[in-house]
Protein backbone atom coordinates (compact mmCIF):
# COMPACT_ATOMS: atom_id res chain seq x y z
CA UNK A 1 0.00 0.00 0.00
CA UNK A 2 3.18 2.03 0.32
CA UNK A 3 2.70 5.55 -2.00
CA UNK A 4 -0.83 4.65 -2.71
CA UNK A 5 -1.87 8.23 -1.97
CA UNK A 6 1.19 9.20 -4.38
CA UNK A 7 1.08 7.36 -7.64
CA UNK A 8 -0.82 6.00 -10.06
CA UNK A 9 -3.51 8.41 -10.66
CA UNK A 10 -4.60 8.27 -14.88
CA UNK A 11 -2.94 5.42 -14.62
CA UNK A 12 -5.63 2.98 -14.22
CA UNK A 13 -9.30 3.98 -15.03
CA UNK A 14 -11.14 5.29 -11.47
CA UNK A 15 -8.02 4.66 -9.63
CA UNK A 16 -8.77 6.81 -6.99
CA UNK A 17 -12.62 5.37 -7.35
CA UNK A 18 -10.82 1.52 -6.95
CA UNK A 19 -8.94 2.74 -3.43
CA UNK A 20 -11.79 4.74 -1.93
CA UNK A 21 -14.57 1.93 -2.54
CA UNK A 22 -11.64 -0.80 -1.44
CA UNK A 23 -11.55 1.17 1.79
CA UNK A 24 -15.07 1.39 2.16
CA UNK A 25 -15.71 -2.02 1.56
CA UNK A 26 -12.71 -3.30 4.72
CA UNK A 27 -14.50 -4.33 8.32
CA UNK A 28 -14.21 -1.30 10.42
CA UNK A 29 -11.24 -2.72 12.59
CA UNK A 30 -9.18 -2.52 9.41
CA UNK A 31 -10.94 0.64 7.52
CA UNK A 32 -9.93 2.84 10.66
CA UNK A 33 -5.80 2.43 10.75
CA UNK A 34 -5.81 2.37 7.58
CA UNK A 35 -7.22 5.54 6.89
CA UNK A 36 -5.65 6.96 10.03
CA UNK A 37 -2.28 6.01 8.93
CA UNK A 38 -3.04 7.79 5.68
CA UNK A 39 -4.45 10.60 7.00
CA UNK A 40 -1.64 11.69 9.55
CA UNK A 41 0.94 10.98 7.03
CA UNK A 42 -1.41 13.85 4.25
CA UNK A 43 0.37 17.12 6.53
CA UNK A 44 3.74 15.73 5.57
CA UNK A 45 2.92 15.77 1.68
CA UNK A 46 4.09 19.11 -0.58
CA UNK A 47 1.16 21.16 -0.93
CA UNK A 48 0.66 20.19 -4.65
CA UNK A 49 0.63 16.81 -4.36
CA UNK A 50 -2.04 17.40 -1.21
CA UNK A 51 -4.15 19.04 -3.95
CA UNK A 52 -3.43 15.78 -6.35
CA UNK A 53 -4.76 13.57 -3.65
CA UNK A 54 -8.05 16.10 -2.71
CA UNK A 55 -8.62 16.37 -6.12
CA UNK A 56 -8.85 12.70 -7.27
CA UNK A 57 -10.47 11.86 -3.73
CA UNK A 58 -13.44 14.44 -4.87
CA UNK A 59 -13.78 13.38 -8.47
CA UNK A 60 -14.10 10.08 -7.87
CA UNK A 61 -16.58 10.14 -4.89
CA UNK A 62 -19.76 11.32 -6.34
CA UNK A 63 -19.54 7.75 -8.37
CA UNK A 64 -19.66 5.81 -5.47
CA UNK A 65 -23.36 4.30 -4.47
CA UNK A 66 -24.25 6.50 -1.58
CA UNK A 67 -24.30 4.15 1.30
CA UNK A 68 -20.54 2.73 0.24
CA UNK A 69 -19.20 6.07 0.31
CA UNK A 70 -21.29 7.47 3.43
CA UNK A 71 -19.46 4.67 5.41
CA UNK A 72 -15.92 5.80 4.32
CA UNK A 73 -17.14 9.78 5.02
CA UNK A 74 -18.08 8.50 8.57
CA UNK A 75 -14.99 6.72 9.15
CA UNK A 76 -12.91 9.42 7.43
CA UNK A 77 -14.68 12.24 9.53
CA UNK A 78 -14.37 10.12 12.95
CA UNK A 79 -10.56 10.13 12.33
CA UNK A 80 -10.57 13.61 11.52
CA UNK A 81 -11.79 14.62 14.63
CA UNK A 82 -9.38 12.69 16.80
CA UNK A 83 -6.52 14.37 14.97
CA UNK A 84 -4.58 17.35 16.67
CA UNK A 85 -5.83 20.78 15.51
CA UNK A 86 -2.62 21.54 12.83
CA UNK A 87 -3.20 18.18 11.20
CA UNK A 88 -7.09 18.47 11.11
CA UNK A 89 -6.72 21.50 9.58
CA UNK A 90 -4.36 20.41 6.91
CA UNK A 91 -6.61 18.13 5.90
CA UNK A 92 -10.02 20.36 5.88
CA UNK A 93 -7.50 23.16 4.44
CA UNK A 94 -7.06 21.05 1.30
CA UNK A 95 -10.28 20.13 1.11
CA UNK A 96 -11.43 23.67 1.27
CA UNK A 97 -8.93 24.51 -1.34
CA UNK A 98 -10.07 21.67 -3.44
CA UNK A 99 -13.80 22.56 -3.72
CA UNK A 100 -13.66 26.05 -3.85
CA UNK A 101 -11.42 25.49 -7.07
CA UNK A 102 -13.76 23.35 -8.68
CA UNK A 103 -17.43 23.19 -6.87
CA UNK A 104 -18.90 21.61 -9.61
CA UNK A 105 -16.88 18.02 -8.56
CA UNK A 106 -18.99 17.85 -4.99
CA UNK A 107 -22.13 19.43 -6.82
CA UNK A 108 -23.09 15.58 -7.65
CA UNK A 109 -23.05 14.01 -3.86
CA UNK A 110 -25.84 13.22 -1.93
CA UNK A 111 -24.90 17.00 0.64
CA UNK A 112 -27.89 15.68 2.95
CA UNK A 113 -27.21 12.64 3.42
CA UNK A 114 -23.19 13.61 4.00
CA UNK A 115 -24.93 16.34 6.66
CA UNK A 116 -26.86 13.02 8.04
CA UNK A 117 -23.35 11.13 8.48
CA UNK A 118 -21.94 14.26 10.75
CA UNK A 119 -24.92 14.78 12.45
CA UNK A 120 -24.67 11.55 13.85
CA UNK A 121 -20.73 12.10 15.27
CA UNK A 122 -20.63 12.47 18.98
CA UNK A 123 -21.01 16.26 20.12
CA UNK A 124 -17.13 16.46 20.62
CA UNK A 125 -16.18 15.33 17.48
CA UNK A 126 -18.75 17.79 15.96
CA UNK A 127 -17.26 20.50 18.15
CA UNK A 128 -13.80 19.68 16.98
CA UNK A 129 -14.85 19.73 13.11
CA UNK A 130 -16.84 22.22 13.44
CA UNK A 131 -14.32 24.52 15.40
CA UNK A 132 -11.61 23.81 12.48
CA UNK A 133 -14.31 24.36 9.65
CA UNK A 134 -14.88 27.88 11.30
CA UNK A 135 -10.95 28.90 11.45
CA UNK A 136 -10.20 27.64 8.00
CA UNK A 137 -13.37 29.13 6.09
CA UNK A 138 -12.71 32.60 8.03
CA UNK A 139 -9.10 32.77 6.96
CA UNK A 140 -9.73 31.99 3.17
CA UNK A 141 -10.04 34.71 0.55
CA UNK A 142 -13.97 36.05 0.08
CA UNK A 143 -14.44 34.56 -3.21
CA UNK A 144 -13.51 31.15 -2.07
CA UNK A 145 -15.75 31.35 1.21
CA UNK A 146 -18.18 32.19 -0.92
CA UNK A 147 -18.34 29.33 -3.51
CA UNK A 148 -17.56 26.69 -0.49
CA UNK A 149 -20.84 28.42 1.22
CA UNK A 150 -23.37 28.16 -1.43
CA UNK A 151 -22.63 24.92 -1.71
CA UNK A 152 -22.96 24.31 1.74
CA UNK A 153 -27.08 23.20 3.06
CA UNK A 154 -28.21 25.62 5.35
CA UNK A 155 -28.67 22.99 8.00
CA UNK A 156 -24.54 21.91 8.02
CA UNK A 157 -24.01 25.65 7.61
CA UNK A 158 -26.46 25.58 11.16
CA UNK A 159 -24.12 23.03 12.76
CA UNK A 160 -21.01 24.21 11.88
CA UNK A 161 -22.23 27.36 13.18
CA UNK A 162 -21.10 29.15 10.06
């Protein structure tokens, strides 16, 4: 699995597709380290190949069937939230970076049923996302904020207090 977050995108057709619905599909017990191990190692990474990652990570997740990518988003966001706060944000920075450069690749996920997925975190992981969504959003440039926000749902924009 060594560089898997490196190489090989265009490589293969939906590589990035093939990894996130690979991860989706492991038990739990294995889906967590995994991910976790991935995810603290993502601060380390040059900025444009952070980007890289986001980007194929957002392209291919609106073809995933909802309820195999929902699982991954839960997983993904209850790792988030035990992260410290530089590496959590990071990680949302990218993100943030990533969809406010192109909104049109999230434009095509189920945002409801994503909102359903964090609603159901425990209040201190909520508090922890929501905290870092807050500090990143406010120190982006207007036009940015602006495209992340409209496509945010009013009632994530409600629990993110944003």
């Amino acid at each position: 699995m060594e560089g898997m977050w490196l190489s090989g995108y265009g490589e293969t057709d939906n590589y990035a597709g093939n990894i996130i619905a690979t991860l989706a599909g492991l038990p739990d017990f294995l889906r967590k380290p995994i991910l976790r191990r991935r995810m603290s190692e993502f601060p380390a990474l040059p900025a444009d190949e952070q980007d890289e990652i986001v980007g194929h990570a957002l392209e291919a997740s609106p073809g995933l069937p909802f309820p195999v990518f929902a699982k991954l988003f839960g997983t993904w966001l209850e790792v988030l939230a035990g992260m410290g706060e530089a590496e959590r944000g990071v990680l949302l920075g990218a993100y943030a970076r990533g969809i406010a450069a192109a909104p049109g690749r999230v434009a095509a996920l189920h945002m409801d049923g994503l909102v359903a997925v964090f609603a159901h975190m425990g209040p201190a992981g909520r508090e922890a996302l929501s905290s870092s969504t807050r500090r990143i959003l406010g120190g982006m440039d207007p036009e940015s904020r602006r495209r992340i926000l409209l496509m945010t749902p009013d009632t994530a924009k409600d629990m993110l207090g944003v």
